[in-house]
C-alpha atoms as a PDB file:
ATOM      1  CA  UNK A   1      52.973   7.561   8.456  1.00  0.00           C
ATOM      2  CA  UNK A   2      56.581   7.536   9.507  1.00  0.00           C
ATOM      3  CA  UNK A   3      59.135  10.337   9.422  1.00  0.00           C
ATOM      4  CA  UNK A   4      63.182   9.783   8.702  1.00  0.00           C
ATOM      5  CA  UNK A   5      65.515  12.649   9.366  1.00  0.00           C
ATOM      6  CA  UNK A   6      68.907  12.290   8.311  1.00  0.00           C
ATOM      7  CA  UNK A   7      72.163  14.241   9.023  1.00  0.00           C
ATOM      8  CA  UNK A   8      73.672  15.638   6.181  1.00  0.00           C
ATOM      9  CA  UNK A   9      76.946  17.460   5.618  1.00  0.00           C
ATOM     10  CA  UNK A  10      78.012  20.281   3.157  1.00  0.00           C
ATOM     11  CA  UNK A  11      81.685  20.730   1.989  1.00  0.00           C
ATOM     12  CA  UNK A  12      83.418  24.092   3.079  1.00  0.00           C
ATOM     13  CA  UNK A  13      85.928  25.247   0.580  1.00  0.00           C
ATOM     14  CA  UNK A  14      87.825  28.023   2.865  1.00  0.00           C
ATOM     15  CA  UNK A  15      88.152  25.451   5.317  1.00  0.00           C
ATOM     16  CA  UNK A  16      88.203  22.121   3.532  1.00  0.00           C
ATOM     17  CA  UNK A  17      86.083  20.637   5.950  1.00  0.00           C
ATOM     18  CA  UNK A  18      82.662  19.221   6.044  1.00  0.00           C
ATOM     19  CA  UNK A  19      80.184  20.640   7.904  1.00  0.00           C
ATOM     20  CA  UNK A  20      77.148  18.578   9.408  1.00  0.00           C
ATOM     21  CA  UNK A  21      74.025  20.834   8.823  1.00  0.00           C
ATOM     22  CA  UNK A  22      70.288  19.837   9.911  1.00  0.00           C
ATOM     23  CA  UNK A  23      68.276  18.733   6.621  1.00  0.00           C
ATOM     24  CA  UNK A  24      66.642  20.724   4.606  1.00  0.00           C
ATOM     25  CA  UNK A  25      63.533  18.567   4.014  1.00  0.00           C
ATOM     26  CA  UNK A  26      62.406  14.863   5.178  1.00  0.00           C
ATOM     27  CA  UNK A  27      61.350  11.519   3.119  1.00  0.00           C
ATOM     28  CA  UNK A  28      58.398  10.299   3.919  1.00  0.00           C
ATOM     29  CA  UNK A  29      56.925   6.617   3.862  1.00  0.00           C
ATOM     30  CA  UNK A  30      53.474   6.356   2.673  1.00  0.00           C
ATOM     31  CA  UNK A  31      53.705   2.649   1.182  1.00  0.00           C
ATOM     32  CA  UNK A  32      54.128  -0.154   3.061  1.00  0.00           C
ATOM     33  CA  UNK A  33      57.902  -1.228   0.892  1.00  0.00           C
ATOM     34  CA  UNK A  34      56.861  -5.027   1.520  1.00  0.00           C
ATOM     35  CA  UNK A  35      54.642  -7.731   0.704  1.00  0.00           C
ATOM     36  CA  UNK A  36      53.096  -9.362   4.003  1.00  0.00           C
ATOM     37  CA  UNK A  37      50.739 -12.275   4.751  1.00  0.00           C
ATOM     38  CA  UNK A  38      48.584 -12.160   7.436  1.00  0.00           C
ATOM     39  CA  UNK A  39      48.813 -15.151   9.432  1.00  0.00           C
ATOM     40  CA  UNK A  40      47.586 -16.975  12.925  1.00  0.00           C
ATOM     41  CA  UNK A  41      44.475 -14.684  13.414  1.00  0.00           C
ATOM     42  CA  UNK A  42      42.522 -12.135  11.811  1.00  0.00           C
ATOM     43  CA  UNK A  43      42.957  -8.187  13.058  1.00  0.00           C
ATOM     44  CA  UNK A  44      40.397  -5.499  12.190  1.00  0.00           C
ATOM     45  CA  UNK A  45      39.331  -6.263   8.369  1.00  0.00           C
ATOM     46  CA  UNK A  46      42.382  -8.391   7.609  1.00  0.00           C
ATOM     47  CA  UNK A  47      41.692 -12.244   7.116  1.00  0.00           C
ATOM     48  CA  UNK A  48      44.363 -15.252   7.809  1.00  0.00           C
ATOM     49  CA  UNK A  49      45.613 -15.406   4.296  1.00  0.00           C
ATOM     50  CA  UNK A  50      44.799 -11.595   2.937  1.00  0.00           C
ATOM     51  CA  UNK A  51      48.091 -10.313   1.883  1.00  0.00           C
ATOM     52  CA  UNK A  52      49.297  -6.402   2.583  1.00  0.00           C
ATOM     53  CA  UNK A  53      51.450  -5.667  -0.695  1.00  0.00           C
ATOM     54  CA  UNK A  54      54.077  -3.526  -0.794  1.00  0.00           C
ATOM     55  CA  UNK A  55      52.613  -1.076  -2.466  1.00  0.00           C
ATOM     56  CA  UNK A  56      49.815  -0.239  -0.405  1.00  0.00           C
ATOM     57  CA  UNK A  57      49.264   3.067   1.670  1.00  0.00           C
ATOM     58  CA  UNK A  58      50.167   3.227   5.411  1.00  0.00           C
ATOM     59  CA  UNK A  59      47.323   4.785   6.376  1.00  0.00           C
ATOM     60  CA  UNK A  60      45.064   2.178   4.686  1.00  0.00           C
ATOM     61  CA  UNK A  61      46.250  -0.758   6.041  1.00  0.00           C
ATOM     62  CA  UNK A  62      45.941   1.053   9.597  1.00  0.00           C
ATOM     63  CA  UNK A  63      42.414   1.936   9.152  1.00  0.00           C
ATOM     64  CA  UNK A  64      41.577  -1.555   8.332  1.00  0.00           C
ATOM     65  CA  UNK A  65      43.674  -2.925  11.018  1.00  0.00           C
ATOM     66  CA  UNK A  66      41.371  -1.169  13.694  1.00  0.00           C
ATOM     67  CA  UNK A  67      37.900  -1.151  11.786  1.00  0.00           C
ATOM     68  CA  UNK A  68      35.698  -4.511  11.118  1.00  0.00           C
ATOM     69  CA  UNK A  69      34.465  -4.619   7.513  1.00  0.00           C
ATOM     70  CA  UNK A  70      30.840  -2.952   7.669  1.00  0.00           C
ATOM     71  CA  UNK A  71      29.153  -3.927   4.202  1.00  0.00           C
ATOM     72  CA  UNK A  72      26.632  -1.374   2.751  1.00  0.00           C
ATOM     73  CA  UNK A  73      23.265  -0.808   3.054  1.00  0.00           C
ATOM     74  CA  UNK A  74      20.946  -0.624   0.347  1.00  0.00           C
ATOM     75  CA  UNK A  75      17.219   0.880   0.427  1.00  0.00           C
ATOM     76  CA  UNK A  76      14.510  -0.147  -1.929  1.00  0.00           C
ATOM     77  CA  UNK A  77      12.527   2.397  -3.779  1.00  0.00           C
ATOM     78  CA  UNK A  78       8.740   2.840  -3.532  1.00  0.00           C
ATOM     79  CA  UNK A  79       5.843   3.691  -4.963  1.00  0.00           C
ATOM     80  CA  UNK A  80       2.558   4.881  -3.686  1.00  0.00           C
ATOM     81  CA  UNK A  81      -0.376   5.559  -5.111  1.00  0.00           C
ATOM     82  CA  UNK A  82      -3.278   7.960  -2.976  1.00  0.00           C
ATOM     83  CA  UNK A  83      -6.399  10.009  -3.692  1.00  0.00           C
ATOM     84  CA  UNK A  84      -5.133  13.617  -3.153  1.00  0.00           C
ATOM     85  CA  UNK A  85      -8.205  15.283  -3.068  1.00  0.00           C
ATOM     86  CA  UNK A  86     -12.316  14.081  -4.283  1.00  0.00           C
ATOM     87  CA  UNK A  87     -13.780  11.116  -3.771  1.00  0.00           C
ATOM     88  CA  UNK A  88     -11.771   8.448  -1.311  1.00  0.00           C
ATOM     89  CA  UNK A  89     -11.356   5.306  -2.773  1.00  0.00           C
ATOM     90  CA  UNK A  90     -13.570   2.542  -1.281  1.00  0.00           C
ATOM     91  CA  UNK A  91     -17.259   1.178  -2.120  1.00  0.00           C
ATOM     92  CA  UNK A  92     -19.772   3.337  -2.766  1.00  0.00           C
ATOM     93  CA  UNK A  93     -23.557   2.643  -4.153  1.00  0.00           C
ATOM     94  CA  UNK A  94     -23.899   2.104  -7.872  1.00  0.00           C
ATOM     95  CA  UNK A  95     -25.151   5.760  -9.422  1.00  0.00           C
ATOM     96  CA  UNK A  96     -22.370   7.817  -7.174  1.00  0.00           C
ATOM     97  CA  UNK A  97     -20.357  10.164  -9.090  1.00  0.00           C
ATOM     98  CA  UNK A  98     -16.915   9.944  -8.448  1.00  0.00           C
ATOM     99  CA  UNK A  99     -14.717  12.561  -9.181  1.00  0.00           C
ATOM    100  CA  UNK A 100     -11.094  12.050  -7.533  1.00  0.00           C
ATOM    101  CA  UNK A 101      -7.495  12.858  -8.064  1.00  0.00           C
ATOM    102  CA  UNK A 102      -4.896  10.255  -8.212  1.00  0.00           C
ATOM    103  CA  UNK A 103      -1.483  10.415  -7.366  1.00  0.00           C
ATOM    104  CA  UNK A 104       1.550   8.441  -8.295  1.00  0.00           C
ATOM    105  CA  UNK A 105       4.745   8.874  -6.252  1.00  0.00           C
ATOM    106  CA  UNK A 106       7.694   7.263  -6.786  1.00  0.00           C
ATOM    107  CA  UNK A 107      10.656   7.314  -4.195  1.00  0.00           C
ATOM    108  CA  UNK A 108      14.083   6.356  -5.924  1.00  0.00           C
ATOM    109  CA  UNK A 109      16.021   5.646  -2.835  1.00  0.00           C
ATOM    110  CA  UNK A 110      19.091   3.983  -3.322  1.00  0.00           C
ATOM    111  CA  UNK A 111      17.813   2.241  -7.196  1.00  0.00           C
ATOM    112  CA  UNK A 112      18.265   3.681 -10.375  1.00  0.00           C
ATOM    113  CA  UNK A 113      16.367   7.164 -12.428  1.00  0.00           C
ATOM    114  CA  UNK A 114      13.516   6.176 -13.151  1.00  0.00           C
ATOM    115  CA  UNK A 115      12.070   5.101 -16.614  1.00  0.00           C
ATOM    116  CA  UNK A 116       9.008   4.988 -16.677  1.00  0.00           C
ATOM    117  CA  UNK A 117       5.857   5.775 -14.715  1.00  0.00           C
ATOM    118  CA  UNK A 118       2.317   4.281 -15.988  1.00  0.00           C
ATOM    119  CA  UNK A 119      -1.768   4.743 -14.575  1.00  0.00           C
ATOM    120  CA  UNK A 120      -3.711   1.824 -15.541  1.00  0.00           C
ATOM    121  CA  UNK A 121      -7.400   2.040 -14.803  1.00  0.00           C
ATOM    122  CA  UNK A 122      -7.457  -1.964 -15.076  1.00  0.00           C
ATOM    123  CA  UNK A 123      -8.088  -2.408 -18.861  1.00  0.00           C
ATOM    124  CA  UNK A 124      -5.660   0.489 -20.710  1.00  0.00           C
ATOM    125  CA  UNK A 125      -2.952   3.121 -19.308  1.00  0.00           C
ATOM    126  CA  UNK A 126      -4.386   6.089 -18.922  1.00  0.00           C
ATOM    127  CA  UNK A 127      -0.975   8.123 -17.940  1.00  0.00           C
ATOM    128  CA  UNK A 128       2.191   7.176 -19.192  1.00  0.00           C
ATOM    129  CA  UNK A 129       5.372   9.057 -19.282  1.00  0.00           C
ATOM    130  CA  UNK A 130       8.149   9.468 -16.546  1.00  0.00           C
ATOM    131  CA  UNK A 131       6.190  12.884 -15.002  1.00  0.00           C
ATOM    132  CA  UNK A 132       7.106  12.385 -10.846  1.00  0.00           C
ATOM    133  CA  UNK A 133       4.482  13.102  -9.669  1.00  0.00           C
ATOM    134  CA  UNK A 134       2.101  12.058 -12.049  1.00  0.00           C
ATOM    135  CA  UNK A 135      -1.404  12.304 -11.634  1.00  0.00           C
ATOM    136  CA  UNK A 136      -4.959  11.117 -13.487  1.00  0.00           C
ATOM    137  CA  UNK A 137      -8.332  13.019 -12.849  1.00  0.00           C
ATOM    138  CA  UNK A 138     -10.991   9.828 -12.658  1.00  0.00           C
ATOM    139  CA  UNK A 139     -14.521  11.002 -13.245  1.00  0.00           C
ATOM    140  CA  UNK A 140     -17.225   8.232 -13.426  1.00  0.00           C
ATOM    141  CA  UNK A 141     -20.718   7.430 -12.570  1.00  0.00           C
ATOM    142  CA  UNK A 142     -20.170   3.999 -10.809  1.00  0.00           C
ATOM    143  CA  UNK A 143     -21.550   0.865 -11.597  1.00  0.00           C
ATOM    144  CA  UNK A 144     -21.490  -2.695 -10.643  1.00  0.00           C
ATOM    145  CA  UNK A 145     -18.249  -4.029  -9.803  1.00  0.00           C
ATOM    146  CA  UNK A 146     -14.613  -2.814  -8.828  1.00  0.00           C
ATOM    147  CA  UNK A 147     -12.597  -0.151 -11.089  1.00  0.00           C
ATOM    148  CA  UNK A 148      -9.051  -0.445  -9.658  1.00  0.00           C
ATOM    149  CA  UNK A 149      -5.896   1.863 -10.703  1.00  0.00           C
ATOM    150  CA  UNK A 150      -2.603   0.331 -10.849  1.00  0.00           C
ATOM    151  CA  UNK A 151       0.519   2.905 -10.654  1.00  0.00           C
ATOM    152  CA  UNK A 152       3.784   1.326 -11.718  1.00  0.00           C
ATOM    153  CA  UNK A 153       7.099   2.933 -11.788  1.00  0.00           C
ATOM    154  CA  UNK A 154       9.941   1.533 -13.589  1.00  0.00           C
ATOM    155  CA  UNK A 155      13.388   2.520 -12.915  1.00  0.00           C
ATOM    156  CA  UNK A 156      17.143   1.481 -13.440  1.00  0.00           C
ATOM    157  CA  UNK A 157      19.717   0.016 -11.257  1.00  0.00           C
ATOM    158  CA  UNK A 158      20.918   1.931  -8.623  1.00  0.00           C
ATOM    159  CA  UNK A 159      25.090   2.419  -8.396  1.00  0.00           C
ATOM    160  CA  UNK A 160      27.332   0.356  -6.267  1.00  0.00           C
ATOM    161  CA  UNK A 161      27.831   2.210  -2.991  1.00  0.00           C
ATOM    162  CA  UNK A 162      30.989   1.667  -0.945  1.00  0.00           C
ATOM    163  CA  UNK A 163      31.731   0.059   2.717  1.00  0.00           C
ATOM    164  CA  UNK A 164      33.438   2.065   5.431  1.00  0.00           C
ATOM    165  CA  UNK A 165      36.347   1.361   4.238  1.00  0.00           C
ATOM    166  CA  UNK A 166      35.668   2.898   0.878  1.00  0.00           C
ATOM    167  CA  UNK A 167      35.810  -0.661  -1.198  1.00  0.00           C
ATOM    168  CA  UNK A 168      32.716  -1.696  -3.152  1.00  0.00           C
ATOM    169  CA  UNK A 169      30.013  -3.411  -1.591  1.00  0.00           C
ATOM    170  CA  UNK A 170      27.251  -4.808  -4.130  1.00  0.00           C
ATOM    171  CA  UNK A 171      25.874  -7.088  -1.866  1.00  0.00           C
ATOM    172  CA  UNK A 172      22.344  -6.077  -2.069  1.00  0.00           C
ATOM    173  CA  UNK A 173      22.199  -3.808  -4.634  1.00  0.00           C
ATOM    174  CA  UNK A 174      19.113  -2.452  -6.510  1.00  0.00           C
ATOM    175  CA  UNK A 175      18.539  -4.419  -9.770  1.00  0.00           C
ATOM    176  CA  UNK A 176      16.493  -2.635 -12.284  1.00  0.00           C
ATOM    177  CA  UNK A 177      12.846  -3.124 -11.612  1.00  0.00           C
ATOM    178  CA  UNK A 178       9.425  -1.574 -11.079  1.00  0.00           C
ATOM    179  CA  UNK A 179       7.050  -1.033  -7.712  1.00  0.00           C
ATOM    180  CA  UNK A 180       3.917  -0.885  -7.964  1.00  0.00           C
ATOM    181  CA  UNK A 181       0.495   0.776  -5.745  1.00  0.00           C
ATOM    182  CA  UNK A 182      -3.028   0.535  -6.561  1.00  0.00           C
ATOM    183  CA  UNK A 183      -5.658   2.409  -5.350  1.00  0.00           C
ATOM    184  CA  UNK A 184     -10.163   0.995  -5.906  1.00  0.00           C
ATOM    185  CA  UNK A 185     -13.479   2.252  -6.556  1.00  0.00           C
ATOM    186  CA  UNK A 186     -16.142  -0.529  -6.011  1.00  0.00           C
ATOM    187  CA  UNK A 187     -19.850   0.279  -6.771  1.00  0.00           C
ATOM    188  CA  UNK A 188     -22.697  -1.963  -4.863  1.00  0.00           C
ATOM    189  CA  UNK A 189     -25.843  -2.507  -4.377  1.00  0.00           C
ATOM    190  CA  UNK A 190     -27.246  -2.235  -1.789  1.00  0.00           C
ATOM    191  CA  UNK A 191     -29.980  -3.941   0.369  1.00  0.00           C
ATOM    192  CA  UNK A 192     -32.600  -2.316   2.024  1.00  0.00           C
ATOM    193  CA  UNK A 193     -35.080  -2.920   5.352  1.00  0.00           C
ATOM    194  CA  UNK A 194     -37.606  -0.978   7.766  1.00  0.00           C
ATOM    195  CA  UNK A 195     -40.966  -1.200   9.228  1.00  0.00           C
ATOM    196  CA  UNK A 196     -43.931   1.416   8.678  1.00  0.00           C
ATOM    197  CA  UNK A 197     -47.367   2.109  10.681  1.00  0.00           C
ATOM    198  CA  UNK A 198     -49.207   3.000   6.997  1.00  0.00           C
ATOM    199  CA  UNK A 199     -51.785   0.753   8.007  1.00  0.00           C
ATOM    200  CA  UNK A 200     -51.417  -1.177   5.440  1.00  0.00           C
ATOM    201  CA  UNK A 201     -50.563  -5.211   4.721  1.00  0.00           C
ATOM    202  CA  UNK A 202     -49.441  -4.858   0.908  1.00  0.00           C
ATOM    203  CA  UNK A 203     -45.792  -5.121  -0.108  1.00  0.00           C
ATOM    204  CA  UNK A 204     -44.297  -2.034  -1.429  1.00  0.00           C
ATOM    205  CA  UNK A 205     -44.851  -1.648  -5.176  1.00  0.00           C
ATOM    206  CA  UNK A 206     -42.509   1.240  -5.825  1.00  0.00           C
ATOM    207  CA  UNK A 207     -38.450   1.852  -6.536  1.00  0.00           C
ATOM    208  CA  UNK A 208     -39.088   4.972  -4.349  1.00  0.00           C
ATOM    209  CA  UNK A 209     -40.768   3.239  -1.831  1.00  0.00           C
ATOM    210  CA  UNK A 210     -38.293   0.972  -1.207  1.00  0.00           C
ATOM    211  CA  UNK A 211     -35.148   3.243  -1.208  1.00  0.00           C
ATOM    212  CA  UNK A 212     -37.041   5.109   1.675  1.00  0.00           C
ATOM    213  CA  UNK A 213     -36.240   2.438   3.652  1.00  0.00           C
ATOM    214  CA  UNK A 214     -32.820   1.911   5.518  1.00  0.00           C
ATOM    215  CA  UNK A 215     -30.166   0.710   3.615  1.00  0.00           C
ATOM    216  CA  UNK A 216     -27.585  -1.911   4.651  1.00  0.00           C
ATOM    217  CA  UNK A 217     -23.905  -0.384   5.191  1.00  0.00           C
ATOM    218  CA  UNK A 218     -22.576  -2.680   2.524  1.00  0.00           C
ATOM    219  CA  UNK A 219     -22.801  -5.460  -0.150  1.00  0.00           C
ATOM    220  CA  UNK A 220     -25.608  -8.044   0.794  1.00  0.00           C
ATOM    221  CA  UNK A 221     -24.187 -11.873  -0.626  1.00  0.00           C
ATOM    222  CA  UNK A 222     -25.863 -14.934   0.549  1.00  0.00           C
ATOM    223  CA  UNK A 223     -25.342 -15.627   4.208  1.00  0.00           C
ATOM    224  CA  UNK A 224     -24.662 -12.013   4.774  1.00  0.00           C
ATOM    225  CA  UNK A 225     -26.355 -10.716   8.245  1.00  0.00           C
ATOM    226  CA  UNK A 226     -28.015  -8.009   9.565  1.00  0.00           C
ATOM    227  CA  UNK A 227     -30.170  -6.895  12.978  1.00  0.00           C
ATOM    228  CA  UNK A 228     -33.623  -5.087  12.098  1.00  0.00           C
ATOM    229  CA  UNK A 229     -35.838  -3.029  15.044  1.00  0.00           C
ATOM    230  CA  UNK A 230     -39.847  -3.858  14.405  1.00  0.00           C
ATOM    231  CA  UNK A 231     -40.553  -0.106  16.565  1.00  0.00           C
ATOM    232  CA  UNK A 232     -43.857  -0.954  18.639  1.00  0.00           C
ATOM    233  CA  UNK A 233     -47.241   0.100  16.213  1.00  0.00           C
ATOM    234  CA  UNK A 234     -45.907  -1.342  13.016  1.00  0.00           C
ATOM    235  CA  UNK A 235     -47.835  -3.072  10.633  1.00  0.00           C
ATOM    236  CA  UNK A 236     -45.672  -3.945   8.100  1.00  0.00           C
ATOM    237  CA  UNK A 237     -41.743  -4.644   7.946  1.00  0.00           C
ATOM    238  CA  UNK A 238     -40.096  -5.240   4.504  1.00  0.00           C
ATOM    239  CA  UNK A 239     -36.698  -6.485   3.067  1.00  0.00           C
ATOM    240  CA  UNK A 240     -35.126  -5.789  -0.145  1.00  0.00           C
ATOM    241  CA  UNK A 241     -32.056  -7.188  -1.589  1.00  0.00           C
ATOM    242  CA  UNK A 242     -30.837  -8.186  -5.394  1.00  0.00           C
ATOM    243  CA  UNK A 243     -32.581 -10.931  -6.555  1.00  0.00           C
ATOM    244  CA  UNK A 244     -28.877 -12.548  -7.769  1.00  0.00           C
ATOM    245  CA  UNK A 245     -28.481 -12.987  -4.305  1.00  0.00           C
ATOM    246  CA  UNK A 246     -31.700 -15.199  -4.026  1.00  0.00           C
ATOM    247  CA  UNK A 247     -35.806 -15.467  -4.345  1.00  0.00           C
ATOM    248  CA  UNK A 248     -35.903 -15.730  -0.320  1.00  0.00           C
ATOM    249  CA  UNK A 249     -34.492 -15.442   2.946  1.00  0.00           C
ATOM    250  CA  UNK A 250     -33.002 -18.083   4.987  1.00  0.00           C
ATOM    251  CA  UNK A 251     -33.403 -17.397   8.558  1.00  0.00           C
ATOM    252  CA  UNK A 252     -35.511 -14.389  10.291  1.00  0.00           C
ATOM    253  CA  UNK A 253     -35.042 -14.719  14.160  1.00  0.00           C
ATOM    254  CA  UNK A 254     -37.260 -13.168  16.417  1.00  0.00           C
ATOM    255  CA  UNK A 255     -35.199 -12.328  19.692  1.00  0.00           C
ATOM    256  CA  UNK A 256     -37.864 -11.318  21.934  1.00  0.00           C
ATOM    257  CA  UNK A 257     -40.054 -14.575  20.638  1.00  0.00           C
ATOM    258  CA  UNK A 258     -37.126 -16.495  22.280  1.00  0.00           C
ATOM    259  CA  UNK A 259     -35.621 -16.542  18.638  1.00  0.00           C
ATOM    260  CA  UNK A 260     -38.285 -18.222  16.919  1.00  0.00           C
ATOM    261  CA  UNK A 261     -37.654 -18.254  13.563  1.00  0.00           C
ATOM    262  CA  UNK A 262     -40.606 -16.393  11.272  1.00  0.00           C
ATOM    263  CA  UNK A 263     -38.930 -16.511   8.026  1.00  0.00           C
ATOM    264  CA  UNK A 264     -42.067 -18.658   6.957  1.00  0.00           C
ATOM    265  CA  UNK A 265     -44.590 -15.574   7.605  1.00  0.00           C
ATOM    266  CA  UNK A 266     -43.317 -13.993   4.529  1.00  0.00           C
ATOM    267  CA  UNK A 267     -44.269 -13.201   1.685  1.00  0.00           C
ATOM    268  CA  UNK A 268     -42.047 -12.594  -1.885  1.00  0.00           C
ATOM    269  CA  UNK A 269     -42.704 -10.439  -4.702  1.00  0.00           C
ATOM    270  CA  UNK A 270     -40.193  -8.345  -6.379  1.00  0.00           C
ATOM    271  CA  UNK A 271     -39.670  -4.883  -7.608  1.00  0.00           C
ATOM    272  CA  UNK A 272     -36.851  -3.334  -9.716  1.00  0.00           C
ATOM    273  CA  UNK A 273     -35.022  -0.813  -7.867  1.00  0.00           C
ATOM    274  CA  UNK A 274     -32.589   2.051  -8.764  1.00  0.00           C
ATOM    275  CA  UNK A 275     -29.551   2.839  -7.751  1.00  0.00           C
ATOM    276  CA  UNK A 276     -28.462   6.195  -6.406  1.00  0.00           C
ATOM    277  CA  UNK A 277     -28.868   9.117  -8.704  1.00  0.00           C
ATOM    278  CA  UNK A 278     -31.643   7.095 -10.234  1.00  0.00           C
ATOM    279  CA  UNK A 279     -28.918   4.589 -11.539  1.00  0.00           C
ATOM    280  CA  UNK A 280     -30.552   1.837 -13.570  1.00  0.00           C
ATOM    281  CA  UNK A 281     -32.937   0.568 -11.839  1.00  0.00           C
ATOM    282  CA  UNK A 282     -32.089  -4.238 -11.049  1.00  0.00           C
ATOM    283  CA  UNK A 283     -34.718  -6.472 -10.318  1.00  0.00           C
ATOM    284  CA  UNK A 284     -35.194  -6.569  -5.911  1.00  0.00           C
ATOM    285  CA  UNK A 285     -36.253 -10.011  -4.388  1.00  0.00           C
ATOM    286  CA  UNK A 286     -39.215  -8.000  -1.465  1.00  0.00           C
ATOM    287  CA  UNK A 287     -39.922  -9.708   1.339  1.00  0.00           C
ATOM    288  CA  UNK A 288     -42.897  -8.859   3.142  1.00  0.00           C
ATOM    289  CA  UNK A 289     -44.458  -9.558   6.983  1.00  0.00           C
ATOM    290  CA  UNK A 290     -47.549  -7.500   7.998  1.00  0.00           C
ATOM    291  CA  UNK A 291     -49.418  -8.013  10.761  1.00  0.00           C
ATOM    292  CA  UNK A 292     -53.439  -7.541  10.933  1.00  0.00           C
ATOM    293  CA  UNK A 293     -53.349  -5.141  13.959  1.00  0.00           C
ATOM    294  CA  UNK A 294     -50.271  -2.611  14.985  1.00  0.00           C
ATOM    295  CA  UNK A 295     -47.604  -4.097  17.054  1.00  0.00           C
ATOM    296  CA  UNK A 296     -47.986  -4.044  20.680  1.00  0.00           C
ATOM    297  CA  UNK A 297     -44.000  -4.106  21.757  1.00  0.00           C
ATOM    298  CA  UNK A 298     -41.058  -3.469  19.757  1.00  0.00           C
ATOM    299  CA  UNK A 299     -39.393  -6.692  18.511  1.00  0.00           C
ATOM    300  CA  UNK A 300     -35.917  -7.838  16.911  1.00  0.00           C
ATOM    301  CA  UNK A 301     -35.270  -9.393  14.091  1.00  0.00           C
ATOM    302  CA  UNK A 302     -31.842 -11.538  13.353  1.00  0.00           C
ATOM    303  CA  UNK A 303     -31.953 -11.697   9.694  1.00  0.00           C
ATOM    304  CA  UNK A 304     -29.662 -14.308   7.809  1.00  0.00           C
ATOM    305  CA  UNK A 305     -30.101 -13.880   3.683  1.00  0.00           C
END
């Protein structure tokens, strides 16, 4: 911005002269007054070939003579879905009651309001609306198989923000769109194994008898792995798993026997078993080993269904 003082004179009538007084006021330039090309090399923001018009503002065409171009940044929205308080989400045994709050949160960043924000429990929505927050009380007995919640918000497009030097920049920005988070309860069953000193050769007969046994940490499948202790005095040593899975076991290792296998000193029957809670009860494949006269020595089994 440029400042132009100019003398000035006022006309004396006593004296019929003119008198040269200082100025009452000043003009000042705050447009350019001429069209210019820039040429030979770029400065600040200006390209070779971006033309300065005459009727742009002095203090804008400084600013972008000393600033590079910095082009804005956009950040996408999220969603998250979480258990706030219940049950956690992950695999449980079939028969647990689950009782769990989920929450939906959407983050609108730089996109649009949003539109719309659903809770799908996998086969209908059980909360729709545009509630932010919004939350669904789940309350089930589990069963087989995996119930999984789906949150999805849908929202608008965001606004165009502007660069540093205050001219649009829509280089990455937010289209309308949705995010979405899902959250899973899975219910097992599982498989179960232990030895006993009863005294006693005959497989287990009984749902009860068998979920007195240890129970595997997670879904048995064929191939599936485990390590069993045989504690010294046992006579018997059983393993229960779904029948789906298979009628018998591939593989039993005996460590101490220098890993002999002795998968071929069992014997199968089967039992239906319950679930936790006394969930209905599935049919078990039971393996059985018993030995005529207690164990001398603990021993190891490396089981492979």
């Amino acid at each position: 911005m440029a400042t132009i003082l100019t003398a000035i004179k006022k006309y004396d009538q006593e004296s019929t002269t003119w008198d040269e007084i200082h100025p009452a006021s000043s003009g000042t330039i705050v447009q350019v007054g001429k069209t210019i090309e820039v040429k030979g090399s770029a400065i600040g923001a200006y390209a070779v070939g971006d033309t300065i018009q005459a009727t742009d503002d002095v203090a804008d065409i400084i600013q972008r003579m000393v600033q590079q171009r910095i082009p804005a940044t956009y950040t996408q929205p999220t969603e998250a879905l979480a258990v706030t308080s219940g049950t956690a989400k992950g695999t449980y045994e079939v028969g647990t009651a689950v009782n769990a709050t989920l929450t939906a949160t959407f983050t609108q960043n730089d996109a649009g309001a949003l539109t719309s924000h659903v809770i799908n429990n996998g086969t209908s929505d059980v909360v729709t609306g545009t509630d932010n927050p919004a939350t669904y009380q789940y309350t089930a007995t589990l069963a087989e198989g995996t119930v999984t919640f789906r949150a999805t918000a849908t929202y608008a497009a965001g606004a165009v923000k502007q660069d540093n030097l205050g001219d649009e920049s829509p280089n990455g920005k937010i289209e309308a769109g949705s995010k979405s988070a899902t959250v899973a309860f899975t219910g097992i069953r599982k498989g179960f194994y232990g030895a006993d000193s009863a005294g006693v050769n005959a497989a287990l007969t009984t749902s009860a008898e068998i979920r007195a046994l240890t129970a595997t940490s997670g879904k048995l499948a064929k191939g599936s792995t485990f390590t069993m202790t045989i504690p010294s005095g046992s006579t018997r040593a059983t393993i229960a798993f779904d029948k789906t899975i298979g009628t018998s076991i591939n593989k039993v290792l005996y460590v101490e026997g220098s890993n002999t296998n002795v998968v071929g000193q069992f014997s199968y029957s089967e039992i239906d078993v319950e679930g936790a809670a006394g969930y209905t009860a599935k049919t078990y494949t039971v393996a059985t080993i018993s030995w005529a006269q207690p164990t001398v020595a603990a021993m190891t089994f490396n089981v492979t269904i």
